[in-house]
N, C-alpha and C. Protein backbone atom coordinates (compact mmCIF):
# COMPACT_ATOMS: atom_id res chain seq x y z
N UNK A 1 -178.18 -111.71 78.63
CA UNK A 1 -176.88 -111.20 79.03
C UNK A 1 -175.84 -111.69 78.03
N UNK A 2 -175.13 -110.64 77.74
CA UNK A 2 -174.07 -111.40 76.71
C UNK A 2 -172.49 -111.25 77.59
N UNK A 3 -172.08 -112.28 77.60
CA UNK A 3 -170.98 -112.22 78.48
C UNK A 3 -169.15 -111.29 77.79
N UNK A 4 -169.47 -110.79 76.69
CA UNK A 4 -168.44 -109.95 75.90
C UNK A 4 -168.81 -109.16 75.40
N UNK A 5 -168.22 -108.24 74.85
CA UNK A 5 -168.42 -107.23 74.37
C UNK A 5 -168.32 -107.19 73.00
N UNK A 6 -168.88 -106.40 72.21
CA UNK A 6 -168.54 -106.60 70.60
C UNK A 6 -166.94 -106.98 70.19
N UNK A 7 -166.06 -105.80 70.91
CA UNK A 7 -164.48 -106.50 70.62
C UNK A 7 -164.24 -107.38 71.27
N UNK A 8 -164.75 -108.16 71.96
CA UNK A 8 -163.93 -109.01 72.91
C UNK A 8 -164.33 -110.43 71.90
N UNK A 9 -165.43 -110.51 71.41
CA UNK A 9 -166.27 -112.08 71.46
C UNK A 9 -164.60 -112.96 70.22
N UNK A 10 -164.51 -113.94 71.11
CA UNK A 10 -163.51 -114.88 69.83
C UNK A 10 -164.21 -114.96 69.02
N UNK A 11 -163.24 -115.01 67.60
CA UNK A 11 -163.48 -115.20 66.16
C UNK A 11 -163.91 -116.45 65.77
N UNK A 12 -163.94 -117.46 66.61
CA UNK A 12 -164.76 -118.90 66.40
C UNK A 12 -166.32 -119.07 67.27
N UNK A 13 -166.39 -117.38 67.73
CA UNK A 13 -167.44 -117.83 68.56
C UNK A 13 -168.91 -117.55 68.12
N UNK A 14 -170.34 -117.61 67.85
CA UNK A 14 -171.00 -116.75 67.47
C UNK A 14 -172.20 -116.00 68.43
N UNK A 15 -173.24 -114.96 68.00
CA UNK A 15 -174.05 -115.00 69.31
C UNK A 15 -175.23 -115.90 68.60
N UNK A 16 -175.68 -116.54 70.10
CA UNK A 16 -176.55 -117.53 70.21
C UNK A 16 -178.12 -116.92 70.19
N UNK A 17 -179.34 -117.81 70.16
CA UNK A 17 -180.46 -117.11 71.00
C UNK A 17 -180.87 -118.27 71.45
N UNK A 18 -181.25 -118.31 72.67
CA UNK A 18 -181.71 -119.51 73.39
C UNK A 18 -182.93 -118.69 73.83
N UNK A 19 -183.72 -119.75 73.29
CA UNK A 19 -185.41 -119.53 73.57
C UNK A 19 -185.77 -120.28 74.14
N UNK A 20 -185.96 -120.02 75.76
CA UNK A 20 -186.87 -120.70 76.61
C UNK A 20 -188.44 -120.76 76.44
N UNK A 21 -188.99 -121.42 76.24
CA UNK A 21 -190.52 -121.51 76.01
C UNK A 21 -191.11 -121.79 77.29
N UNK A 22 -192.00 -121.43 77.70
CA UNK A 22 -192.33 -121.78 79.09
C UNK A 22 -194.42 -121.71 78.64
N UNK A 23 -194.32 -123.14 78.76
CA UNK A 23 -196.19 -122.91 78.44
C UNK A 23 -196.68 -123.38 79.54
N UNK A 24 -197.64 -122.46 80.55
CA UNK A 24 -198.61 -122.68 81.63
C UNK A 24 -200.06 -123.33 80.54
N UNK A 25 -200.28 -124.61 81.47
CA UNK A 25 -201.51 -125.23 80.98
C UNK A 25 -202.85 -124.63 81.87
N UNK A 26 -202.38 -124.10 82.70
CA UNK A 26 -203.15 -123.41 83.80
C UNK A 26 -202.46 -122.10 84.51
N UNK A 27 -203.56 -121.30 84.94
CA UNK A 27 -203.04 -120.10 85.72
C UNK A 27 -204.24 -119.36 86.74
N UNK A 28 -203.88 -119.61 87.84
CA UNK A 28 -204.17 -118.62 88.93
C UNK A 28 -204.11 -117.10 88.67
N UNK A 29 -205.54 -116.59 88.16
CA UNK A 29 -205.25 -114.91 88.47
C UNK A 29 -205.06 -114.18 89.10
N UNK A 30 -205.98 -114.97 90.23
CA UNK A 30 -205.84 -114.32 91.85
C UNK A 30 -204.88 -114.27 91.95
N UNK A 31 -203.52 -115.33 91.90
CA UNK A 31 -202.16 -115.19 92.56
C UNK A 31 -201.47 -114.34 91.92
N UNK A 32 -201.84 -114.22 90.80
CA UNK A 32 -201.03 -113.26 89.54
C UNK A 32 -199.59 -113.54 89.26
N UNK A 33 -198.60 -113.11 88.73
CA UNK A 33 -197.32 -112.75 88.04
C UNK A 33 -196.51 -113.70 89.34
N UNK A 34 -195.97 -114.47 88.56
CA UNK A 34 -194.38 -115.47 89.50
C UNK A 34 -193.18 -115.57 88.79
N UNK A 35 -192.15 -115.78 89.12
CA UNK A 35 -190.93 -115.63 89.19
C UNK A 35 -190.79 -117.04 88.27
N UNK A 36 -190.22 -117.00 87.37
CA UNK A 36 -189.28 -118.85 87.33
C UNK A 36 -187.97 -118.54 87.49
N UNK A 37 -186.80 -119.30 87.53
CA UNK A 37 -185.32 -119.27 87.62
C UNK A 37 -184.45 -119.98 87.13
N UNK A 38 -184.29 -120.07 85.78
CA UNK A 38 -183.31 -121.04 84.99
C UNK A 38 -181.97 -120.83 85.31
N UNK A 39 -181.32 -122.26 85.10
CA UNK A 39 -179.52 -122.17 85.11
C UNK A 39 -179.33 -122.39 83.55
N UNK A 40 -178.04 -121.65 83.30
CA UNK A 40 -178.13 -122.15 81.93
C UNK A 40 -176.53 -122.27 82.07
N UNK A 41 -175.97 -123.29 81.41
CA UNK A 41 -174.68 -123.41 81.63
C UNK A 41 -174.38 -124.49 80.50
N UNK A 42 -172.88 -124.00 80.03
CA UNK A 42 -172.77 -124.17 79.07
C UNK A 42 -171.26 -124.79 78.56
N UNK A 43 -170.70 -126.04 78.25
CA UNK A 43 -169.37 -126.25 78.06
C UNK A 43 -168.91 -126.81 76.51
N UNK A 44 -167.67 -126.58 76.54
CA UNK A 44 -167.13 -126.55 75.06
C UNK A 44 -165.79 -127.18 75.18
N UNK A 45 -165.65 -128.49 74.63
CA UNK A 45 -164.17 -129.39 74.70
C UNK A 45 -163.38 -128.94 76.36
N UNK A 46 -164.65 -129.63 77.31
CA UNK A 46 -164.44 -130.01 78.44
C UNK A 46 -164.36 -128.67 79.57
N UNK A 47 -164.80 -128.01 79.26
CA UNK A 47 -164.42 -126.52 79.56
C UNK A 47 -165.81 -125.35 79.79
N UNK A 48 -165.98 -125.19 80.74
CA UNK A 48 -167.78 -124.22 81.25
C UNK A 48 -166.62 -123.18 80.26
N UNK A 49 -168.29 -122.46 79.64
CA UNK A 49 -167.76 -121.28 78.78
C UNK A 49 -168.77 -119.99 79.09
N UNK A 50 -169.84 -120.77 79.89
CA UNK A 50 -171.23 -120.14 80.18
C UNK A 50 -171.63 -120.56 81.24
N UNK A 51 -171.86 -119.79 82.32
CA UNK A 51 -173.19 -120.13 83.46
C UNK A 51 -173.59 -118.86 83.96
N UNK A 52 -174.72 -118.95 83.80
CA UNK A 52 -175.24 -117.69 84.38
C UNK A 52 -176.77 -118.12 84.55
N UNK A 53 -177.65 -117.21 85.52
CA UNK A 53 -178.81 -117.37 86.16
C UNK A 53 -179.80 -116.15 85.63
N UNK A 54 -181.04 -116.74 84.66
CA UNK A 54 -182.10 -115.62 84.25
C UNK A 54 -183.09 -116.17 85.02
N UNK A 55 -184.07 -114.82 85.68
CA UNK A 55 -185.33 -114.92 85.47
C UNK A 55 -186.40 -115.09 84.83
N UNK A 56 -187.60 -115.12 84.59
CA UNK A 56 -188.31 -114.69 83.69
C UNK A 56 -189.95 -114.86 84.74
N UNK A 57 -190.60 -113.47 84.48
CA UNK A 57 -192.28 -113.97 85.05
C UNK A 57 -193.18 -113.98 84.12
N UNK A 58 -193.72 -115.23 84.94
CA UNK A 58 -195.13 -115.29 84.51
C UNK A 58 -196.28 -114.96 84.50
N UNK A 59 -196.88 -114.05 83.16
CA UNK A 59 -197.91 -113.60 83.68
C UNK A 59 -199.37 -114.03 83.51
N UNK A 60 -199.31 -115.33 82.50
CA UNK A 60 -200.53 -115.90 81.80
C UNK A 60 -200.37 -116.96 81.69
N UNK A 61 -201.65 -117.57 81.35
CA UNK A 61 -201.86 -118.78 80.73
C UNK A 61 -201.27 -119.12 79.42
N UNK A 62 -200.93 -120.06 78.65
CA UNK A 62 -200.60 -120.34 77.45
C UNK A 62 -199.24 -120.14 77.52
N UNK A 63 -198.23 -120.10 76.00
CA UNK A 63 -196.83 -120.39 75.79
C UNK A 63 -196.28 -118.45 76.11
N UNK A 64 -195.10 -118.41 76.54
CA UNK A 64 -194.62 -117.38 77.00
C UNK A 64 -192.71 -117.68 76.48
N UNK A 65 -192.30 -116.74 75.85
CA UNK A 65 -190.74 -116.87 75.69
C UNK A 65 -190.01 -115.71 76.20
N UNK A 66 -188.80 -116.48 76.52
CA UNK A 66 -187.69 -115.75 77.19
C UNK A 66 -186.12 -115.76 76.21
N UNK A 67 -186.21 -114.70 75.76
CA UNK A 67 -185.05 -114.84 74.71
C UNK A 67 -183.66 -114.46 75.20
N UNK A 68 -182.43 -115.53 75.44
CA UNK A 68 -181.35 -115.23 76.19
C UNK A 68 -180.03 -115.09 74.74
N UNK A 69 -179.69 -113.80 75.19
CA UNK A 69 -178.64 -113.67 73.62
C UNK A 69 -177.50 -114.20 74.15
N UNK A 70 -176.47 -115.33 73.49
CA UNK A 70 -175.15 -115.77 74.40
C UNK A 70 -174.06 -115.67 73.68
N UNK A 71 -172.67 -115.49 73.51
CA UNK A 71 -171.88 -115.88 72.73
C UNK A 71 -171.22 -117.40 73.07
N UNK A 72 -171.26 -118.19 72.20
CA UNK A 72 -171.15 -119.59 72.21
C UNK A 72 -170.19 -120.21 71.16
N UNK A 73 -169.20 -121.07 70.99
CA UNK A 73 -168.53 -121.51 70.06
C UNK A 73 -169.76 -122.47 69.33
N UNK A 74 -169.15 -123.05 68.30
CA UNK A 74 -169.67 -124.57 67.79
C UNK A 74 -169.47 -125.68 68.82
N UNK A 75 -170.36 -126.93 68.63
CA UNK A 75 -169.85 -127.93 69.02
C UNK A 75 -169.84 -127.73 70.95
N UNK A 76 -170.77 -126.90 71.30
CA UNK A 76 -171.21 -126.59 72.81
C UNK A 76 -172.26 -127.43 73.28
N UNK A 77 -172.27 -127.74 74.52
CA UNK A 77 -173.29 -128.66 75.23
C UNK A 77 -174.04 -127.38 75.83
N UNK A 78 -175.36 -127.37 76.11
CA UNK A 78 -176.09 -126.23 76.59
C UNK A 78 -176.92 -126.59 77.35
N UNK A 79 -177.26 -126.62 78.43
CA UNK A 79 -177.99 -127.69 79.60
C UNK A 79 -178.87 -125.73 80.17
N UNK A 80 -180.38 -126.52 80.34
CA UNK A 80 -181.35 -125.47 81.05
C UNK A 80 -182.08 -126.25 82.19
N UNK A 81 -182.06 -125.80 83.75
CA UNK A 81 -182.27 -126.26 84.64
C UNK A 81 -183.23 -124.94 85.14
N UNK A 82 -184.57 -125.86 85.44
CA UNK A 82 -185.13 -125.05 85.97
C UNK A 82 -184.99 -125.13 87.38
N UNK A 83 -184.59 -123.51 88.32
CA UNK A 83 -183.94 -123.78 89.15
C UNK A 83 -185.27 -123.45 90.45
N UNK A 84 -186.20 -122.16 90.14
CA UNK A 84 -187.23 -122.03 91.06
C UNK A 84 -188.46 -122.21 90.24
N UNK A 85 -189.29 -122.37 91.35
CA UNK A 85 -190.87 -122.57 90.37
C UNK A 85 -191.67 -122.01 91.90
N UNK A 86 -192.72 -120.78 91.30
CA UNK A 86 -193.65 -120.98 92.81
C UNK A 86 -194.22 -122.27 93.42
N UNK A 87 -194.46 -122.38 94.47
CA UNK A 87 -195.17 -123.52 95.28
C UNK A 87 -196.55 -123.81 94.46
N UNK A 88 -197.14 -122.97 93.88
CA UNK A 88 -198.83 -123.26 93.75
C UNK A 88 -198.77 -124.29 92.03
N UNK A 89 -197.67 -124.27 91.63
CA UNK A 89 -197.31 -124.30 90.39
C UNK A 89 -196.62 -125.80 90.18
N UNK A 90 -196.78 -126.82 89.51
CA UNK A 90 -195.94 -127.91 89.43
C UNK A 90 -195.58 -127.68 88.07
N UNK A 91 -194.11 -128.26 87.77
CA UNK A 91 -193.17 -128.45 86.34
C UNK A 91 -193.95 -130.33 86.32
N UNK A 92 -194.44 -129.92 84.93
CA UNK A 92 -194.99 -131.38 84.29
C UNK A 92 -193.87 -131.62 82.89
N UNK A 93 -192.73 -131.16 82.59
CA UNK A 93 -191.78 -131.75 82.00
C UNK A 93 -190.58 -132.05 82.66
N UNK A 94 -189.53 -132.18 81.95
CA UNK A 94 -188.65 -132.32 82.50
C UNK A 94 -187.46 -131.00 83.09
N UNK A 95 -187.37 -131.04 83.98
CA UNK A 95 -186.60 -130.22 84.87
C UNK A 95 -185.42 -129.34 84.42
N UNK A 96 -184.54 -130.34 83.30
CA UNK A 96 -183.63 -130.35 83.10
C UNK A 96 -182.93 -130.40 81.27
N UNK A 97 -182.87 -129.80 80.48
CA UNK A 97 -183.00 -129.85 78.80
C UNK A 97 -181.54 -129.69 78.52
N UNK A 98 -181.30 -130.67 77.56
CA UNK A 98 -179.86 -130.33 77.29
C UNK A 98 -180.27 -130.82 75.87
N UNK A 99 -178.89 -129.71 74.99
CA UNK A 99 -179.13 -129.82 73.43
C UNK A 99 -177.59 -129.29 73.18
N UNK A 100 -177.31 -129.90 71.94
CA UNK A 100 -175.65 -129.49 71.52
C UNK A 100 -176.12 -128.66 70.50
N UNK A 101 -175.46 -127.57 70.42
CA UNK A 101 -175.45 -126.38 69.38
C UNK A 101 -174.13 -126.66 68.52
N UNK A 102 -174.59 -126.59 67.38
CA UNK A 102 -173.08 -127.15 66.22
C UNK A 102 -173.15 -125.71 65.69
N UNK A 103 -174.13 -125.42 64.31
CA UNK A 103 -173.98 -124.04 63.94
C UNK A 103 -175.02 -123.22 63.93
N UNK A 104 -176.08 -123.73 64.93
CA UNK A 104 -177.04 -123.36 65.27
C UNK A 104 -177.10 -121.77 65.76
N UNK A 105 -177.96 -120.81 64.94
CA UNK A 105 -178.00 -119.69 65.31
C UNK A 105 -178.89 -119.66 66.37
N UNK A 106 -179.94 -120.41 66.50
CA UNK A 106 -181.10 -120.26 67.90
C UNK A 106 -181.87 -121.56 68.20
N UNK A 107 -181.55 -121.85 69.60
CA UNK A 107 -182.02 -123.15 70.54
C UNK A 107 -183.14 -122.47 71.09
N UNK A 108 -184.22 -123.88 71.05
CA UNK A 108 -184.72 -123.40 71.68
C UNK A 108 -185.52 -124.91 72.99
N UNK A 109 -185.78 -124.68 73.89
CA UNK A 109 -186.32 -125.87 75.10
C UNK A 109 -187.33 -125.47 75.42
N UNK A 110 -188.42 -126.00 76.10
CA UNK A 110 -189.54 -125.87 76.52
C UNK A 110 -189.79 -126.90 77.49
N UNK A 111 -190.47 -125.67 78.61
CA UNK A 111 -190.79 -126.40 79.89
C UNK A 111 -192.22 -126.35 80.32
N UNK A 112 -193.01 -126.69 80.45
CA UNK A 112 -194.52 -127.24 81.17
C UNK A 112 -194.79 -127.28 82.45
N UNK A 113 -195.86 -126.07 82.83
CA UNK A 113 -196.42 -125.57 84.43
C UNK A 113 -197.84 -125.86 83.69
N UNK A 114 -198.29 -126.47 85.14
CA UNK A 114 -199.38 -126.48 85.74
C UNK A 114 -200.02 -125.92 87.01
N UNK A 115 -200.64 -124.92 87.06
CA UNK A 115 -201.57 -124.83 88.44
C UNK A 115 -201.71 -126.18 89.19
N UNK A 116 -201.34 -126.08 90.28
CA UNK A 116 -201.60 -127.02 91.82
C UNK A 116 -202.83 -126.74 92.15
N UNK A 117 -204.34 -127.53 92.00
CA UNK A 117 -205.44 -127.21 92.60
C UNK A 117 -205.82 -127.83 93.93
């Protein structure tokens, strides 16, 4: 989602790509395709400039990306919270990724599922 429009985006701002990586070490076929639910929110000299809520499903085993296009200044804090996870499924990293974007054209975080046996 890009939160402006081509005329709108400020002239200090650029577009971002935030690449969520999401690698299942395991996967249930039987259960098939699940939902995840990131927060992604985002502030700049004290000030949210970004929050908004993506999905993304899962449909396999191994690394899977979710490419979120943003417009973002320099010098932004960028925090990714994973917000749902199915029940059958445990998060074996950390929950929560934060990274400062200076002139960074593309971030990227990675989060770790495991099948619950």
């Amino acid at each position: 989602m890009n939160q402006f429009s081509q005329e709108e985006v400020p002239e200090n701002w650029k577009e971002r790509n935030v690449k969520i990586k999401v690698n299942m070490t395991s996967f249930n076929d039987s259960l098939g395709e699940f939902p995840l639910v990131f927060g992604i929110v985002a502030t700049s000299k004290g000030q949210t400039v970004y929050d908004d809520v993506v999905e993304f499903n899962v449909t396999k085993a191994g690394t899977q990306i979710l490419d979120v296009k943003i417009n973002l200044p320099d010098d932004t804090s960028l925090n990714v919270t994973q917000l749902y996870c199915s029940p059958n499924y445990n998060l074996v990293s950390e929950e929560s990724v934060q990274k400062t974007i200076m002139q960074d054209k593309e971030v990227e975080v990675y989060f770790e599922y495991a099948y619950q046996k």
